[in-house]
PDB file of N, CA and C in Angstrom:
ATOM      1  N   UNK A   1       0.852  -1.188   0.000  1.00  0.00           N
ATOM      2  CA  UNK A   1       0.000   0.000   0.000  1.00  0.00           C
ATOM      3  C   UNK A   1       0.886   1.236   0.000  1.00  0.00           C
ATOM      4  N   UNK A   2       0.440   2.109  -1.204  1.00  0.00           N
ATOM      5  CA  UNK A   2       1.707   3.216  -0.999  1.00  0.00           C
ATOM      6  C   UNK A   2       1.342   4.476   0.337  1.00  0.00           C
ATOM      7  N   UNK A   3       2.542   4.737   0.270  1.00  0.00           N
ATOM      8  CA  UNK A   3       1.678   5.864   1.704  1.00  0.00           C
ATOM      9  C   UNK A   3       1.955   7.411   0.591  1.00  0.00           C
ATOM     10  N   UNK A   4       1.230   8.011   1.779  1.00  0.00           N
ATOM     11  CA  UNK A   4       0.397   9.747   1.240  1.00  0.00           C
ATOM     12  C   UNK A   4       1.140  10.371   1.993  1.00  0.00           C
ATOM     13  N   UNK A   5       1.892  11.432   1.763  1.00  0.00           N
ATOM     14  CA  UNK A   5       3.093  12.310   2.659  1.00  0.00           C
ATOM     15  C   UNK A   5       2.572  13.370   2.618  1.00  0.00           C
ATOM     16  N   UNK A   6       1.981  14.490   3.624  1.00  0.00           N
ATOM     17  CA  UNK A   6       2.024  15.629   3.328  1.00  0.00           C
ATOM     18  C   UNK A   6       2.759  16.603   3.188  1.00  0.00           C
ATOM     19  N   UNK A   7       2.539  17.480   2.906  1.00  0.00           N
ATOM     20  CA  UNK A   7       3.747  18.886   2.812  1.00  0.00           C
ATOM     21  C   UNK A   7       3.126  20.092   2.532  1.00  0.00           C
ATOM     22  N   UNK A   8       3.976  21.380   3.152  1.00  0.00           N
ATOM     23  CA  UNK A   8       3.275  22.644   2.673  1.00  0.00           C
ATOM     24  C   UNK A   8       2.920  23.577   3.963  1.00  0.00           C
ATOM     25  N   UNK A   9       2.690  22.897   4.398  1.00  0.00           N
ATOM     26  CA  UNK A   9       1.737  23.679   5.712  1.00  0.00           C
ATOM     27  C   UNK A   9       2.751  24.946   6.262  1.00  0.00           C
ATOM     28  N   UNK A  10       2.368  26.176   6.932  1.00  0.00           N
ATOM     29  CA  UNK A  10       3.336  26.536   7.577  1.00  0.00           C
ATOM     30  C   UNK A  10       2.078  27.560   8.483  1.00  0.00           C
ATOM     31  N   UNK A  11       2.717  29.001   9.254  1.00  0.00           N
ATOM     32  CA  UNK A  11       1.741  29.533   9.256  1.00  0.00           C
ATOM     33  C   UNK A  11       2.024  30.966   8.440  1.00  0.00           C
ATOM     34  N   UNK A  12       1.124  31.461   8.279  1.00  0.00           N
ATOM     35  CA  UNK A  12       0.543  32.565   7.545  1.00  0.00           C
ATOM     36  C   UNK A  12      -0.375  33.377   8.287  1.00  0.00           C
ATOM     37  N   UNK A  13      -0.281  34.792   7.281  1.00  0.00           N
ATOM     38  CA  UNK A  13      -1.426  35.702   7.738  1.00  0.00           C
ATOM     39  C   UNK A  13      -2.387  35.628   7.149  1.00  0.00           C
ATOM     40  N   UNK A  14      -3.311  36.259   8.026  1.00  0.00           N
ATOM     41  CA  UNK A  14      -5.007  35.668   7.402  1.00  0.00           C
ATOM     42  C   UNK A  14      -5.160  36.930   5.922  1.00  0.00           C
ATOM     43  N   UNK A  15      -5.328  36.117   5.090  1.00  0.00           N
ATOM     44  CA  UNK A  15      -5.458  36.929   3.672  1.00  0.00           C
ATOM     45  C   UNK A  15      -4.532  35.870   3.178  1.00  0.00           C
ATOM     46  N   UNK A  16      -3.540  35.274   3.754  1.00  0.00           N
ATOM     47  CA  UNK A  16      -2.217  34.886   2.345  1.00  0.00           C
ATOM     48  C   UNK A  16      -2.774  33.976   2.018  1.00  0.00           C
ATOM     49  N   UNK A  17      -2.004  32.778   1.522  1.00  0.00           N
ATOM     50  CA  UNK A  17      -1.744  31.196   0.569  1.00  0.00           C
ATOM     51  C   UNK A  17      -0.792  30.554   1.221  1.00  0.00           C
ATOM     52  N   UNK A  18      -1.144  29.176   1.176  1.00  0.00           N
ATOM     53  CA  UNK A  18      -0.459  28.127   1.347  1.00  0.00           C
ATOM     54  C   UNK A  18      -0.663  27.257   0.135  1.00  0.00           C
ATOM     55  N   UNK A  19       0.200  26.458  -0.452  1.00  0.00           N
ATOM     56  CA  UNK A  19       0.301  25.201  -1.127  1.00  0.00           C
ATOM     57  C   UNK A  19       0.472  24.309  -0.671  1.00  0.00           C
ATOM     58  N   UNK A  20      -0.425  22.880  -0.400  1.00  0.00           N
ATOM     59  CA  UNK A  20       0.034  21.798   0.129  1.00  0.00           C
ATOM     60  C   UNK A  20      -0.158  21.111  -0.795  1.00  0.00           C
ATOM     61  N   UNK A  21       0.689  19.951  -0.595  1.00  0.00           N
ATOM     62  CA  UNK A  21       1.355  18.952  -1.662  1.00  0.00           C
ATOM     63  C   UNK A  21       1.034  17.429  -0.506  1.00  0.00           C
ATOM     64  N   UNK A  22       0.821  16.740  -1.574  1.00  0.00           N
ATOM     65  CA  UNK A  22       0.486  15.321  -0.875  1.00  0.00           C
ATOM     66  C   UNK A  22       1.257  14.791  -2.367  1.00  0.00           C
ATOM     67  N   UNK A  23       2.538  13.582  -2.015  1.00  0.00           N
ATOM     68  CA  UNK A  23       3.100  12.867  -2.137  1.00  0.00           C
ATOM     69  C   UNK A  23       2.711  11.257  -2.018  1.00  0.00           C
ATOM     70  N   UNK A  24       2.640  10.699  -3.165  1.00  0.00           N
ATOM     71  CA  UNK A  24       2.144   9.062  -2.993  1.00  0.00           C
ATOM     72  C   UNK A  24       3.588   8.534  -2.972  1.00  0.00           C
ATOM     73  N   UNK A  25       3.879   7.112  -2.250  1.00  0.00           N
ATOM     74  CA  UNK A  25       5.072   6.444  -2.722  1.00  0.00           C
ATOM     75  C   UNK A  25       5.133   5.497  -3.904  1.00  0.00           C
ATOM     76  N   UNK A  26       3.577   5.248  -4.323  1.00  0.00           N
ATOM     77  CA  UNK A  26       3.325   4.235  -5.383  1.00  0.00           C
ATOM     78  C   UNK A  26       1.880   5.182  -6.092  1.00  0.00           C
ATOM     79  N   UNK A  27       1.897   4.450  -7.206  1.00  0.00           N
ATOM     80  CA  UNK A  27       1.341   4.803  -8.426  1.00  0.00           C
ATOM     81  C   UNK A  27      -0.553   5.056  -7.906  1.00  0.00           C
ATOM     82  N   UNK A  28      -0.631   6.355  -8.318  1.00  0.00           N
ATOM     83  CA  UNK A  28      -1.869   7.134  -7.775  1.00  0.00           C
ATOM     84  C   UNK A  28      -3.142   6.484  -9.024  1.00  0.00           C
ATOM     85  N   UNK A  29      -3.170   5.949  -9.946  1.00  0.00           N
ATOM     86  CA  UNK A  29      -3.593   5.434 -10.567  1.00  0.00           C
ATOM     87  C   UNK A  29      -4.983   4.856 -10.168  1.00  0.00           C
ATOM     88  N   UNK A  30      -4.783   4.142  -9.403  1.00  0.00           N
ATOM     89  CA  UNK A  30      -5.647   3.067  -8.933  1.00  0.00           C
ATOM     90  C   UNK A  30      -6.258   3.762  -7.690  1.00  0.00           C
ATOM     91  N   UNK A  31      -6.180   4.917  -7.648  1.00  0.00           N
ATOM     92  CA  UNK A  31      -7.181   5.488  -6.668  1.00  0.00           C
ATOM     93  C   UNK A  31      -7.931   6.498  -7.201  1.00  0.00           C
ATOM     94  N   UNK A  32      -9.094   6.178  -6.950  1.00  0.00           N
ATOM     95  CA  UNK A  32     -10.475   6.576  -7.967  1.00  0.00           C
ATOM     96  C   UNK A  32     -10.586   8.099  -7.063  1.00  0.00           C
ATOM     97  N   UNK A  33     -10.732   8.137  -6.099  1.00  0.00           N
ATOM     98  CA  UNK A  33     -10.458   9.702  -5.224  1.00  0.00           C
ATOM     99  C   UNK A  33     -10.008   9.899  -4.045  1.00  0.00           C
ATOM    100  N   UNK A  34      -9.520  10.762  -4.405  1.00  0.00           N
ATOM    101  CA  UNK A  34      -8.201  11.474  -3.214  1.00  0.00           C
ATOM    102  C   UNK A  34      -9.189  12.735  -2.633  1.00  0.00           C
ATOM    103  N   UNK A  35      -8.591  12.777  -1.610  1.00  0.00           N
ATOM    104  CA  UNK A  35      -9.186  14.242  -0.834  1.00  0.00           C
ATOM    105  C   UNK A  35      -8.159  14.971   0.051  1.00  0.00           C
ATOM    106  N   UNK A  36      -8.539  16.238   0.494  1.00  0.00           N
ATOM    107  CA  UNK A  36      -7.613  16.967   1.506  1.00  0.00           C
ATOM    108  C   UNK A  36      -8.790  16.654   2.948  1.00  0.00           C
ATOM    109  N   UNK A  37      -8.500  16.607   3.900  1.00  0.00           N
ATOM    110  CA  UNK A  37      -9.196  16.855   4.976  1.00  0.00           C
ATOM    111  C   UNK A  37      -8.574  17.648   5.602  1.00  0.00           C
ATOM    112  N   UNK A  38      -9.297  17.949   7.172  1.00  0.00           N
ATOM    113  CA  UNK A  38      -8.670  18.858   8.386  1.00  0.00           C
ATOM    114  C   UNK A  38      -9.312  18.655   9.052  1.00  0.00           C
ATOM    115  N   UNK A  39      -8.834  18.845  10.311  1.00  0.00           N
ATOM    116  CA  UNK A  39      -8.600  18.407  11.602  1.00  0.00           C
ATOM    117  C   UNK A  39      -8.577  19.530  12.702  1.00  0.00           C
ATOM    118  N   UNK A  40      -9.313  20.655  13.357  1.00  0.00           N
ATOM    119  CA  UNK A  40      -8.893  21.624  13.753  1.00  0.00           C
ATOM    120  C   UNK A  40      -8.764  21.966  15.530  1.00  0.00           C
ATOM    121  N   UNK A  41      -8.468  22.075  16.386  1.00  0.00           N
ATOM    122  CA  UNK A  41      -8.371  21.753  18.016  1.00  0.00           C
ATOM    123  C   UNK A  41      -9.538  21.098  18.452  1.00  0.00           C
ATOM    124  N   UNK A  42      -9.848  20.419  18.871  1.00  0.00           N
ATOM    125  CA  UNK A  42     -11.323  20.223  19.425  1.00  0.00           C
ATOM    126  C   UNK A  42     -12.594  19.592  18.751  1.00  0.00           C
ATOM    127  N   UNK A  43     -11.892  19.677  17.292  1.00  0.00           N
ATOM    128  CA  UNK A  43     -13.185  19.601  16.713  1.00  0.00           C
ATOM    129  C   UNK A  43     -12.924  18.278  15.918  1.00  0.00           C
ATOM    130  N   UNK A  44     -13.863  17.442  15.115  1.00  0.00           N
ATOM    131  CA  UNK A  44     -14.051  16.309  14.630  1.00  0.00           C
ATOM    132  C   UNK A  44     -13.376  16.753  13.240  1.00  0.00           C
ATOM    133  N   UNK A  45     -12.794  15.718  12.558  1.00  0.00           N
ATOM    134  CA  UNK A  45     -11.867  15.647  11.056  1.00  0.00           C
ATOM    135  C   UNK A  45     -13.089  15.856   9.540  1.00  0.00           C
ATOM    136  N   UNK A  46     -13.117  16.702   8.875  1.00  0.00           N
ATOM    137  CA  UNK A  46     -13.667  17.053   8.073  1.00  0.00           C
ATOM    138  C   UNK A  46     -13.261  16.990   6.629  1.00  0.00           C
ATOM    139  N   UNK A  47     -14.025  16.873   5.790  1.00  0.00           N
ATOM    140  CA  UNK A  47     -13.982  16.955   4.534  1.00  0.00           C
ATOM    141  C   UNK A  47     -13.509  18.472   3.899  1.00  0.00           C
ATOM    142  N   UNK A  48     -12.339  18.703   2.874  1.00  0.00           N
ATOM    143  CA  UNK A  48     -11.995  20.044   2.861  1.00  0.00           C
ATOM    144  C   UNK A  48     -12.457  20.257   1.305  1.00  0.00           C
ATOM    145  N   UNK A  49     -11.728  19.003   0.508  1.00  0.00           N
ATOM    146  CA  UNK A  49     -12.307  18.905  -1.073  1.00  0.00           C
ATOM    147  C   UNK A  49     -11.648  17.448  -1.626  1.00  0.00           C
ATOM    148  N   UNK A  50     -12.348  17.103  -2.363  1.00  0.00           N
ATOM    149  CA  UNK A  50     -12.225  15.453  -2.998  1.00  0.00           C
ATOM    150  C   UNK A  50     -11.522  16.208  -4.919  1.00  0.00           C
ATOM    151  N   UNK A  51     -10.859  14.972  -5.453  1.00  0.00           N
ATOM    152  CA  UNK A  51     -11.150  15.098  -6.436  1.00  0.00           C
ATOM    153  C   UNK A  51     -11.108  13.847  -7.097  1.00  0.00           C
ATOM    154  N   UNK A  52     -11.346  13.553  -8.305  1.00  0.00           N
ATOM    155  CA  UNK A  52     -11.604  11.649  -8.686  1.00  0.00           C
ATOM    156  C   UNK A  52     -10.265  11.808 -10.126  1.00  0.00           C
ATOM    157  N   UNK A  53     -10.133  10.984  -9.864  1.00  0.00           N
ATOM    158  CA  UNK A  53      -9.060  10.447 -11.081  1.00  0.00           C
ATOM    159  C   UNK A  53      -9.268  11.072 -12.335  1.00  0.00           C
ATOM    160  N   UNK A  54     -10.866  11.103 -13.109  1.00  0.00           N
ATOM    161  CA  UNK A  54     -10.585  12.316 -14.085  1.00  0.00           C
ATOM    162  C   UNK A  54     -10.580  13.793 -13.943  1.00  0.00           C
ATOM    163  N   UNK A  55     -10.693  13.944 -12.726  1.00  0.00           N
ATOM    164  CA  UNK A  55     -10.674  15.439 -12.378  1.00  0.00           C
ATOM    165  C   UNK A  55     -11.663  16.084 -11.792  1.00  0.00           C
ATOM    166  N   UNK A  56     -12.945  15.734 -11.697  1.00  0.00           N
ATOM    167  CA  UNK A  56     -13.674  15.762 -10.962  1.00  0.00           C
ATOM    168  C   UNK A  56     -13.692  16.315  -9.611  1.00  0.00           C
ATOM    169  N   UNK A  57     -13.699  17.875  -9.514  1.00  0.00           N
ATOM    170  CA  UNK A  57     -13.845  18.184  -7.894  1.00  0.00           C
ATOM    171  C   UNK A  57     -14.858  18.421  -7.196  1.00  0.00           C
ATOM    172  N   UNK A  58     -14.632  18.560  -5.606  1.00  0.00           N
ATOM    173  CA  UNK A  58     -16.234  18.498  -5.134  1.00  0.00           C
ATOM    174  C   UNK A  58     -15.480  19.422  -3.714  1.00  0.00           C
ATOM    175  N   UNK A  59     -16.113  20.335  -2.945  1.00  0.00           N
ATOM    176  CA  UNK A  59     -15.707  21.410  -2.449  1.00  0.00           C
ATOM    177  C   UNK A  59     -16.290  21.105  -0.862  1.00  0.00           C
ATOM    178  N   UNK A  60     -16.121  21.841   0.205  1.00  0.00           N
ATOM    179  CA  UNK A  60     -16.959  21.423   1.031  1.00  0.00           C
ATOM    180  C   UNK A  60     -17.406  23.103   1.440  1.00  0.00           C
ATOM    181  N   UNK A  61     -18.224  23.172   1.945  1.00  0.00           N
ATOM    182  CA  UNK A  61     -18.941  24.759   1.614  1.00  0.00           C
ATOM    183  C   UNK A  61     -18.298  25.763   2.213  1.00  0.00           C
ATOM    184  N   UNK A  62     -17.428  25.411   3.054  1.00  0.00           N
ATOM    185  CA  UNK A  62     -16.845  26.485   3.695  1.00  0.00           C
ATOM    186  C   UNK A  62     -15.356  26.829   2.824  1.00  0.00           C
ATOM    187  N   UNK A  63     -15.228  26.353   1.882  1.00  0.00           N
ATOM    188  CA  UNK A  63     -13.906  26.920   0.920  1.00  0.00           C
ATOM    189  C   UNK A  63     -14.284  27.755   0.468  1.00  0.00           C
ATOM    190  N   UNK A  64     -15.908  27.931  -0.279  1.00  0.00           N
ATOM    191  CA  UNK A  64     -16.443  29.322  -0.612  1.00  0.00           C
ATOM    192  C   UNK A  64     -14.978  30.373  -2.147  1.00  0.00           C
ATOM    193  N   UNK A  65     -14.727  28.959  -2.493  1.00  0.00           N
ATOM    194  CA  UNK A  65     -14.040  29.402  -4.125  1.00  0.00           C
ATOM    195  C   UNK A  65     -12.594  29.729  -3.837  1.00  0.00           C
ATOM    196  N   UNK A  66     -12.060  29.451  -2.105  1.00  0.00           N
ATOM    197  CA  UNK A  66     -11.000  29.894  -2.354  1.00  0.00           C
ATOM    198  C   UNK A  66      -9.377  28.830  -2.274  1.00  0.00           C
ATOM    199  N   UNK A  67     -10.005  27.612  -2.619  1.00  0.00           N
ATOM    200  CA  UNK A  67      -9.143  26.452  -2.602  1.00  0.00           C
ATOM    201  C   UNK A  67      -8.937  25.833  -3.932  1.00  0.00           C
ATOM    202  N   UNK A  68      -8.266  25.388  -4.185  1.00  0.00           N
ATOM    203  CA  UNK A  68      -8.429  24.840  -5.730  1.00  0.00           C
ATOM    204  C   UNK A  68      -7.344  23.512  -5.424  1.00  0.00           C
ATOM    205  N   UNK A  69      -8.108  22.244  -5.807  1.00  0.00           N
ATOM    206  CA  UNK A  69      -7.763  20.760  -5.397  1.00  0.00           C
ATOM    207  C   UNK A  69      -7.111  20.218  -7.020  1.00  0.00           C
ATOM    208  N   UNK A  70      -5.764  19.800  -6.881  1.00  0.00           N
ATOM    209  CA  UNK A  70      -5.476  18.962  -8.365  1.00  0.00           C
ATOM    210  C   UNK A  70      -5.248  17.920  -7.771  1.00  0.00           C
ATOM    211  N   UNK A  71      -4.360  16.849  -8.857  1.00  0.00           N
ATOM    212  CA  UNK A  71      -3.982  15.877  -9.012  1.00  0.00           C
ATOM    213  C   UNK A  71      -3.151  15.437 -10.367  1.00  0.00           C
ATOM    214  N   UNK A  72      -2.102  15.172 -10.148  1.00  0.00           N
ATOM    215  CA  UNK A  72      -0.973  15.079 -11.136  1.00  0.00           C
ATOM    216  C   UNK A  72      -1.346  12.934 -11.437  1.00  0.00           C
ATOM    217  N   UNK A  73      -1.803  12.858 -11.884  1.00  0.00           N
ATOM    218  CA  UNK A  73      -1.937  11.028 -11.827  1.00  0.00           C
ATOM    219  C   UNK A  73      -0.461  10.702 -12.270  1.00  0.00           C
ATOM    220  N   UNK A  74       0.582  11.340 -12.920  1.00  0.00           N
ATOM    221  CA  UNK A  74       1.815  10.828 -13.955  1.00  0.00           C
ATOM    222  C   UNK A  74       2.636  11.120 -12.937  1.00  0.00           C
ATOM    223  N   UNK A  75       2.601  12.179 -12.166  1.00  0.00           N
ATOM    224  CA  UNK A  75       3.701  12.474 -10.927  1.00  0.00           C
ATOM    225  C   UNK A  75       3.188  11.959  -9.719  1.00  0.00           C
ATOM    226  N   UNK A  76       1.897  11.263  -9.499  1.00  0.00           N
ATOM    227  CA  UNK A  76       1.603  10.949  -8.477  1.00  0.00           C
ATOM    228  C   UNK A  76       1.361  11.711  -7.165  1.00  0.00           C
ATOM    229  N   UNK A  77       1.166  12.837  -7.408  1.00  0.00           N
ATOM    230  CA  UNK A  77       0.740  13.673  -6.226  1.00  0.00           C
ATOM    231  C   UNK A  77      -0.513  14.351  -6.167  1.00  0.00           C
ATOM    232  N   UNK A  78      -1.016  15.269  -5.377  1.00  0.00           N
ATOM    233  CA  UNK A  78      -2.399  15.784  -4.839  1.00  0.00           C
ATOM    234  C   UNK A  78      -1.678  17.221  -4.352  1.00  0.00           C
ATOM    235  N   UNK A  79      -2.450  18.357  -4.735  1.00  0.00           N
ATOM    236  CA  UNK A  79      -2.363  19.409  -4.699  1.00  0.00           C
ATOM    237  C   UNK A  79      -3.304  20.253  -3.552  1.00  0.00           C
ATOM    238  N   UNK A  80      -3.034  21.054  -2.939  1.00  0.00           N
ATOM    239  CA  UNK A  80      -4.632  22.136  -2.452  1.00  0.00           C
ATOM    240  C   UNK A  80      -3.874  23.493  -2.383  1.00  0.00           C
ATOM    241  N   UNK A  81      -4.149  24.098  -3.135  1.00  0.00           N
ATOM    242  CA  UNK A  81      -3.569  25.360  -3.198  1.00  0.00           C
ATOM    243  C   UNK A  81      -4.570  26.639  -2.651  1.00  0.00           C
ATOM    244  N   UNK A  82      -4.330  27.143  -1.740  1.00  0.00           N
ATOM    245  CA  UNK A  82      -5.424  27.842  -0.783  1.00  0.00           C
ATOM    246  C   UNK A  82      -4.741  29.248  -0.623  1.00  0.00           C
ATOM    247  N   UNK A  83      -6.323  29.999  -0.602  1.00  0.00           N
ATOM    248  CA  UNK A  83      -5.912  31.643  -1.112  1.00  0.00           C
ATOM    249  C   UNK A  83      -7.319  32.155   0.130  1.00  0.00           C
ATOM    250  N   UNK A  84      -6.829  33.257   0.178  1.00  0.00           N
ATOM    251  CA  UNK A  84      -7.333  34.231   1.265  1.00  0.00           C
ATOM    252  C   UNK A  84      -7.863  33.577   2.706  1.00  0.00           C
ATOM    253  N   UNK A  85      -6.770  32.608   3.081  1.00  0.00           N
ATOM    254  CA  UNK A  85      -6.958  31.942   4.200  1.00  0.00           C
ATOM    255  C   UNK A  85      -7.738  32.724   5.419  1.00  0.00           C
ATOM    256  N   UNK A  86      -8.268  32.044   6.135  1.00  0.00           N
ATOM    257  CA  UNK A  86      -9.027  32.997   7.497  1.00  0.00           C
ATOM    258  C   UNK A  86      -8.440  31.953   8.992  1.00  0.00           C
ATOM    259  N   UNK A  87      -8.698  32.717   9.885  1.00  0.00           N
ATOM    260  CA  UNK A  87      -7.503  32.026  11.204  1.00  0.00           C
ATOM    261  C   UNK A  87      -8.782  30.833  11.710  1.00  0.00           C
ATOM    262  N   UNK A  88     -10.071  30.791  11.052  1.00  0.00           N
ATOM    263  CA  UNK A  88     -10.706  29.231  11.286  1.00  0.00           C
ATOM    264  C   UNK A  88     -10.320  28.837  10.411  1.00  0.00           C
ATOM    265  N   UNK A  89      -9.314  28.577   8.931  1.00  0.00           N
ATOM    266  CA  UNK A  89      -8.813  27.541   8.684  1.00  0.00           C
ATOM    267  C   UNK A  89      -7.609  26.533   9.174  1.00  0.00           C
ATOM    268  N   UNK A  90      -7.376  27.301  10.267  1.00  0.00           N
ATOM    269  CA  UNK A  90      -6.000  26.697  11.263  1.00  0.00           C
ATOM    270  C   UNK A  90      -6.643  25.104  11.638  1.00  0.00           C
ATOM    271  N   UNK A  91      -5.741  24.422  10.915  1.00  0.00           N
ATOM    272  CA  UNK A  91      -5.704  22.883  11.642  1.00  0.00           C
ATOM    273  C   UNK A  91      -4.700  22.276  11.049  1.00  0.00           C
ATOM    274  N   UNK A  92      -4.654  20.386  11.201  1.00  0.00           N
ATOM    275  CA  UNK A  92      -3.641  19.829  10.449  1.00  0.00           C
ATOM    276  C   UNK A  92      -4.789  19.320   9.491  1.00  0.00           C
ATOM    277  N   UNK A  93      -3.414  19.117   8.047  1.00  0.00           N
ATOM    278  CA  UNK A  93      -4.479  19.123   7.093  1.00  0.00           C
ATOM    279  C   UNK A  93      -3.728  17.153   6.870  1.00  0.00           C
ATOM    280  N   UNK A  94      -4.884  16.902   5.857  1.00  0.00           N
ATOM    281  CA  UNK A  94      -4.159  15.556   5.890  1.00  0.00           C
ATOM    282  C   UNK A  94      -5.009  15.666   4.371  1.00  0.00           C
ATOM    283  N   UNK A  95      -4.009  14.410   3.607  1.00  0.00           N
ATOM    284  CA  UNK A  95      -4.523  14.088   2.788  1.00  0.00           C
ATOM    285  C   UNK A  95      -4.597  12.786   2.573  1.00  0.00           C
ATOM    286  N   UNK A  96      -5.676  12.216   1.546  1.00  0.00           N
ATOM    287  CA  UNK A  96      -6.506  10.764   2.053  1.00  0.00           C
ATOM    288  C   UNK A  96      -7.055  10.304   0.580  1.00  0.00           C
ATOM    289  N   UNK A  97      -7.146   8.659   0.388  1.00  0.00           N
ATOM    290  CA  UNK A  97      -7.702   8.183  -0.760  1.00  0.00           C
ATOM    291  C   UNK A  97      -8.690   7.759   0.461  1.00  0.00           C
ATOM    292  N   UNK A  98     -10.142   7.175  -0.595  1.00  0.00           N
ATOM    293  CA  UNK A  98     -11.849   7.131   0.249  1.00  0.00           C
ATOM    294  C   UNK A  98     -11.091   6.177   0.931  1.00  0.00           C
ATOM    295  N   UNK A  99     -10.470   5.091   0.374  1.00  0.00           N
ATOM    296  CA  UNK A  99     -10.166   3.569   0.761  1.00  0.00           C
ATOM    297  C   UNK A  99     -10.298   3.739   1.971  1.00  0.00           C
ATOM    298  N   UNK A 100      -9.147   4.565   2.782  1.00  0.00           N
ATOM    299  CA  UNK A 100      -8.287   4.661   3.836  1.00  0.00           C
ATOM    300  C   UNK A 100      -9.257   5.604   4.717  1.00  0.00           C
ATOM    301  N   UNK A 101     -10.026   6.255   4.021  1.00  0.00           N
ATOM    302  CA  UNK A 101     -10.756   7.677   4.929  1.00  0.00           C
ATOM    303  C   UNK A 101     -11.770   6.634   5.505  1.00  0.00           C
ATOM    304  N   UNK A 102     -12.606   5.657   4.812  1.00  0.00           N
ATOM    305  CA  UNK A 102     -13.145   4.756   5.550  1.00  0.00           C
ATOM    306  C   UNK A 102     -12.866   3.771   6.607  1.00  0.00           C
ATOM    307  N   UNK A 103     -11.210   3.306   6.242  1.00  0.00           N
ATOM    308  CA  UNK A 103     -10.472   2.367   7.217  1.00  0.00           C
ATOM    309  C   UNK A 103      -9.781   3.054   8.273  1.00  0.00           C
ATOM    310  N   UNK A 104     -10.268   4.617   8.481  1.00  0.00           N
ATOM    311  CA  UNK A 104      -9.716   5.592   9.315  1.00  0.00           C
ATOM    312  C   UNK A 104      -8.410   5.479   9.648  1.00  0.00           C
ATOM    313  N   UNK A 105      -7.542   5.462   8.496  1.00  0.00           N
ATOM    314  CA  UNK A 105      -6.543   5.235   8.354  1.00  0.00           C
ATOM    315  C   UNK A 105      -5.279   6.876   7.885  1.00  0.00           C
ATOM    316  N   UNK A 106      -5.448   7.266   9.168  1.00  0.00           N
ATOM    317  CA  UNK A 106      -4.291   8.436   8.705  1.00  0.00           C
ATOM    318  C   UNK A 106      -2.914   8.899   8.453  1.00  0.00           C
ATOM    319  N   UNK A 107      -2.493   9.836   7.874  1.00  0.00           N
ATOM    320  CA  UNK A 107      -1.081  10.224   7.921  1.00  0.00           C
ATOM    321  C   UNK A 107      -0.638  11.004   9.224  1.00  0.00           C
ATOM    322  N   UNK A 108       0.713  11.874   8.981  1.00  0.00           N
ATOM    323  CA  UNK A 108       1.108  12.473  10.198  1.00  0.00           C
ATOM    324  C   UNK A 108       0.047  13.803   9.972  1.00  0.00           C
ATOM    325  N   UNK A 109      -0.308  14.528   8.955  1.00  0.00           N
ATOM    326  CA  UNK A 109      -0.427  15.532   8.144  1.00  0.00           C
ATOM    327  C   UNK A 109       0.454  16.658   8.504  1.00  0.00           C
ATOM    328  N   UNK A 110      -0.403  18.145   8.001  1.00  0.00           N
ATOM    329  CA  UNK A 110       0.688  19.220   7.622  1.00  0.00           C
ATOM    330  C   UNK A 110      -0.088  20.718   8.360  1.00  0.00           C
ATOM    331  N   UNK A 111       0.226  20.818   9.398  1.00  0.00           N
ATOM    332  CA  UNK A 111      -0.172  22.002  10.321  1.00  0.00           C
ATOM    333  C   UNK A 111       0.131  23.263   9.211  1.00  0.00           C
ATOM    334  N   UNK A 112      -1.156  23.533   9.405  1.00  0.00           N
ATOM    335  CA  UNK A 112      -1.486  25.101   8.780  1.00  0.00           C
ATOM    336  C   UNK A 112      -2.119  26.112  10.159  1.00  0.00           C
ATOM    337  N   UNK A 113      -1.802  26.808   9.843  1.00  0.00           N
ATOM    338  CA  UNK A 113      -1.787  28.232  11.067  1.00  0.00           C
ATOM    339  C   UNK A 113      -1.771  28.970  10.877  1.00  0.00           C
ATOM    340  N   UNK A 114      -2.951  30.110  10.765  1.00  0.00           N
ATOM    341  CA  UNK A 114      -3.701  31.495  10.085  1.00  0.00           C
ATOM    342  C   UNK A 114      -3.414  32.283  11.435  1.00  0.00           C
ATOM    343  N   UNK A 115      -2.832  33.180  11.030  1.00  0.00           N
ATOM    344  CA  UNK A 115      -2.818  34.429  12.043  1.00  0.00           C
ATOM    345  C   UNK A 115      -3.515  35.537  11.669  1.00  0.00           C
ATOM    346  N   UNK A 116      -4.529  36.119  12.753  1.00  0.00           N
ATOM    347  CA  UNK A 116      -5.193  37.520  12.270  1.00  0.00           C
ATOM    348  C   UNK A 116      -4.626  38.335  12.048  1.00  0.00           C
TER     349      UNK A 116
END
């Protein structure tokens, strides 16, 4: 089973961007959809945005247009490139194929941290 590495996270001021990068060790191919989640103090692990092998994205309402989810299938990685961050997007972010999001099966992920 290949594993999902995150990367990217750092903190920022509320208005900037972060790029996070999710890294497969084996061939992304065979996973029909990938997603970003988060995780934020206290609170239960959430859906951030999915996307499916042909490209297919699906948002979760509180991105409100300002996230944009890829997927490289030939380089094997997962993208979330996030713009006008706000200090409730502070959590760790993780990224996840369904397989594993069902077998609650996580990574370390990648702490993001919005400052007002």
């Amino acid at each position: 089973q290949a594993q999902l590495v995150e990367s990217g996270g750092g903190l920022v001021q509320a208005g900037g961007s972060l790029r996070l990068s999710c890294a497969s060790s084996g061939s992304i191919l065979g996973i029909s959809v990938m997603g970003w989640y988060r995780q934020a103090p206290g609170k239960p692990r959430e859906m951030v945005a999915t996307v499916t092998i042909g490209g297919s994205t699906n948002y979760a309402d509180f991105v409100q247009g300002r996230f944009i989810i890829s997927r490289d299938n030939t380089k094997n990685t997962m993208s979330l490139q996030m713009n006008n961050l706000k200090p409730e997007d502070t959590a760790v972010y993780y990224c996840n194929d369904l397989r594993r999001v069902i077998a609650d099966s996580w990574g370390q992920g990648t702490q993001v941290t919005v400052s007002s």
